[in-house]
Protein backbone atom coordinates (compact mmCIF):
# COMPACT_ATOMS: atom_id res chain seq x y z
CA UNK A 1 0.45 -10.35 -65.71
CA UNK A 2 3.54 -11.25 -66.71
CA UNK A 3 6.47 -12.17 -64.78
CA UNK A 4 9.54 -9.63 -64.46
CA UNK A 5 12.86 -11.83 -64.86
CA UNK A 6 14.59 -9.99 -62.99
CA UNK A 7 12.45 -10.04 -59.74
CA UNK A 8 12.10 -13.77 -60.53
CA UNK A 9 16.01 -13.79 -60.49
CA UNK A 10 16.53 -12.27 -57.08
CA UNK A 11 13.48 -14.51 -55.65
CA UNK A 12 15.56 -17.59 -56.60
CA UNK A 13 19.03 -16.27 -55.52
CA UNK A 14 17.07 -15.03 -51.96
CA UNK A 15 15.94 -18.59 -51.83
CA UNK A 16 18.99 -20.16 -52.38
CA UNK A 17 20.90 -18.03 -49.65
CA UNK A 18 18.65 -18.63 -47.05
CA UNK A 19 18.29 -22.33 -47.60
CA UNK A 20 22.32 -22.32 -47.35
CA UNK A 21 21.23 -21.18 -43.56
CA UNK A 22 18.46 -23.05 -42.45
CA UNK A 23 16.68 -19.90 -43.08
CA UNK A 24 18.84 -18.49 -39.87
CA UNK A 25 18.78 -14.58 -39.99
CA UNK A 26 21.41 -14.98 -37.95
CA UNK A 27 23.88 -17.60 -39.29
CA UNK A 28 23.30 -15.34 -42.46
CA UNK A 29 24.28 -12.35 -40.51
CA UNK A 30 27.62 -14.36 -39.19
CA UNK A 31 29.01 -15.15 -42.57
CA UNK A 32 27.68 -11.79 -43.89
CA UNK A 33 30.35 -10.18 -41.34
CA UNK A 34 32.82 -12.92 -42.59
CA UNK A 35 32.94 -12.13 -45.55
CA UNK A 36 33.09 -8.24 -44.80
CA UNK A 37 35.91 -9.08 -42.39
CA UNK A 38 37.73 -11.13 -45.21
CA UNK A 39 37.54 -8.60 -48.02
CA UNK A 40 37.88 -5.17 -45.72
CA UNK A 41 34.69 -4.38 -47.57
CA UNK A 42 31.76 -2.64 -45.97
CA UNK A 43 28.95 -4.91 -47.11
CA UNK A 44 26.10 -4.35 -44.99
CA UNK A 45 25.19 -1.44 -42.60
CA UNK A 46 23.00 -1.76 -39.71
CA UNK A 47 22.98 2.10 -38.44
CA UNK A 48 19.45 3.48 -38.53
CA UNK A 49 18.29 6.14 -40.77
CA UNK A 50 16.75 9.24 -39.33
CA UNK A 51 13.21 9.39 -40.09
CA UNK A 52 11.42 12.94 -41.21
CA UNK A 53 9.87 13.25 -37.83
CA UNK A 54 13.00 12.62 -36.28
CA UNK A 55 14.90 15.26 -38.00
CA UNK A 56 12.81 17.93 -36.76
């Protein structure tokens, strides 16, 4: 099967990020928020979708 280049792409970038931070969900969370707080852009948003059975 061949290899998609763009799933390849984001593989490497994911790997890159989370070797930055020790692979530290939450050092990457910290400067995620950092950067949000620098830029006044929303970049990332933690609220919780409602699920089917929870709309009923």
């Amino acid at each position: 099967m061949e290899q998609d280049h763009i799933i390849s792409e984001v593989r490497k970038n994911r790997e890159e990020l989370l070797s930055k931070f020790d692979y530290d969900l939450e050092k990457l969370y910290e400067y995620i928020k950092a950067q949000e707080k620098k830029s006044g852009a929303k970049l990332m948003n933690f609220q919780r979708k409602a699920t089917k059975s929870a709309r009923k």
